[in-house]
Protein backbone atom coordinates (compact mmCIF):
# COMPACT_ATOMS: atom_id res chain seq x y z
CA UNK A 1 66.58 -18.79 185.04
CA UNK A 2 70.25 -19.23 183.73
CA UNK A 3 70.51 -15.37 183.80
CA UNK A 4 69.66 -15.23 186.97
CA UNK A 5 72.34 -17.60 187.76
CA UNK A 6 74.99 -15.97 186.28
CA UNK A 7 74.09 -12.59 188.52
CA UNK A 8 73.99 -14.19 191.91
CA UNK A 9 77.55 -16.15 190.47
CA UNK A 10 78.75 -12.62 189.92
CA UNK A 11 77.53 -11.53 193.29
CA UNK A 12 78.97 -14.28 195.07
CA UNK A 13 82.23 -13.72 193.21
CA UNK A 14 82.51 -9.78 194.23
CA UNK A 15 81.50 -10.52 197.99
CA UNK A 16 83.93 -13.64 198.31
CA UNK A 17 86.70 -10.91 196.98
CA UNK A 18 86.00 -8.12 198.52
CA UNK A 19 86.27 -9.63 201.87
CA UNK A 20 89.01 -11.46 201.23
CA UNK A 21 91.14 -8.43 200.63
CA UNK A 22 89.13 -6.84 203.77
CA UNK A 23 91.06 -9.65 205.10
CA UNK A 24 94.35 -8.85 203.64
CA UNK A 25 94.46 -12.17 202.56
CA UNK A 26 95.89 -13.88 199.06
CA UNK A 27 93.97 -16.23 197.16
CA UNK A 28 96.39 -18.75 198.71
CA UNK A 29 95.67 -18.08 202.08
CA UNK A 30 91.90 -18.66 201.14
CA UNK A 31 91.61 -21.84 199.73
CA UNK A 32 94.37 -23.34 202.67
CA UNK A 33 91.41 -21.74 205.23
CA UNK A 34 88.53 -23.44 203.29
CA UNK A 35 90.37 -26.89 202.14
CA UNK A 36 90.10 -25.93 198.47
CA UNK A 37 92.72 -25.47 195.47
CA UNK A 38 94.15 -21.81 195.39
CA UNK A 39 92.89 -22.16 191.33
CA UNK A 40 89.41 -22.60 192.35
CA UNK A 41 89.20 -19.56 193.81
CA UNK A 42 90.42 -17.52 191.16
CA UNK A 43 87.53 -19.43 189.41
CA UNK A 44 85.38 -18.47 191.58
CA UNK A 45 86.40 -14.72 191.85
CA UNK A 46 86.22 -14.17 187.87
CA UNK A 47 82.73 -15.85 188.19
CA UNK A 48 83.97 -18.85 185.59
CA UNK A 49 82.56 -21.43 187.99
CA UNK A 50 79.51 -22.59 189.22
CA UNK A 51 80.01 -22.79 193.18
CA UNK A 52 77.98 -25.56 195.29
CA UNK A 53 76.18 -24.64 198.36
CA UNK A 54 78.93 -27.05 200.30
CA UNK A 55 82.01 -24.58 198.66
CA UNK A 56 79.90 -21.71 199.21
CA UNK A 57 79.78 -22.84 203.26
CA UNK A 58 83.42 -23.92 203.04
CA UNK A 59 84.25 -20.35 201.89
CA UNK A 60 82.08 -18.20 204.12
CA UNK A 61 83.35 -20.23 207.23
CA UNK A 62 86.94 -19.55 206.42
CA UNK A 63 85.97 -15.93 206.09
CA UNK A 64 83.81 -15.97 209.25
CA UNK A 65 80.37 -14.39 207.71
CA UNK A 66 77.38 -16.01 207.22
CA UNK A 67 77.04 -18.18 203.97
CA UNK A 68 73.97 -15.98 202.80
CA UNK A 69 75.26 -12.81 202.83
CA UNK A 70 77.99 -13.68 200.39
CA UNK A 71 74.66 -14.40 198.06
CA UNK A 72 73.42 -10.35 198.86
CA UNK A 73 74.27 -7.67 196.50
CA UNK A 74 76.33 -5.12 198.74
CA UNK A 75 75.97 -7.39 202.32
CA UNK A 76 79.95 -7.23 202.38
CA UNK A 77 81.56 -3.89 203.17
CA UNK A 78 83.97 -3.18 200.65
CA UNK A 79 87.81 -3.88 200.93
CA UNK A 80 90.02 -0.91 201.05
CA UNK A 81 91.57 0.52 198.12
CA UNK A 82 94.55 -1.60 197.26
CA UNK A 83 98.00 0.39 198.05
C-alpha cells in the first residue's frame, strides 16, 4: 500500500507541474493562486510531501482542472518544451 502511495504522489507531482508551466506560471504564482507557501510546492513537485485531499483541491482550483485528474497518469497535456 505505501508503494502505491508513493506512485500516485509522483503522479500528482508531474500533473501539478506540467500544467503549471502549461500555464506559464512560477512556483510563486502557484501557491499565491492556491493560498499556500511557494516552498510547499516545490515539495510537492519533487514528490517529498504527502499532499491532503484539501491541498490537492486548493491546487487544482487555482489551476482550473478537476481535482481527479491531477491523480491520472497522463490526464494533463504536457507543458511545452521550456525555451
Amino acid at each position: 500500500m505505501a508503494e502505491r502511495g508513493k506512485i500516485l504522489r509522483g503522479v500528482a507531482a508531474a500533473n501539478i507541474r506540467r500544467t503549471r508551466l502549461a500555464l506559464g506560471w512560477s512556483q510563486e504564482a502557484l501557491a499565491h493562486e492556491a493560498g499556500l507557501h511557494r516552498t510547499f510546492i516545490g515539495h510537492v513537485e519533487r514528490g517529498e510531501t504527502n499532499l491532503s485531499i484539501d491541498n490537492l483541491e486548493r491546487l487544482a482550483d487555482a489551476l482550473k482542472i478537476p481535482a481527479s485528474e491531477l491523480l491520472v497518469a497522463g490526464a494533463v497535456a504536457p507543458a511545452p518544451p521550456a525555451s
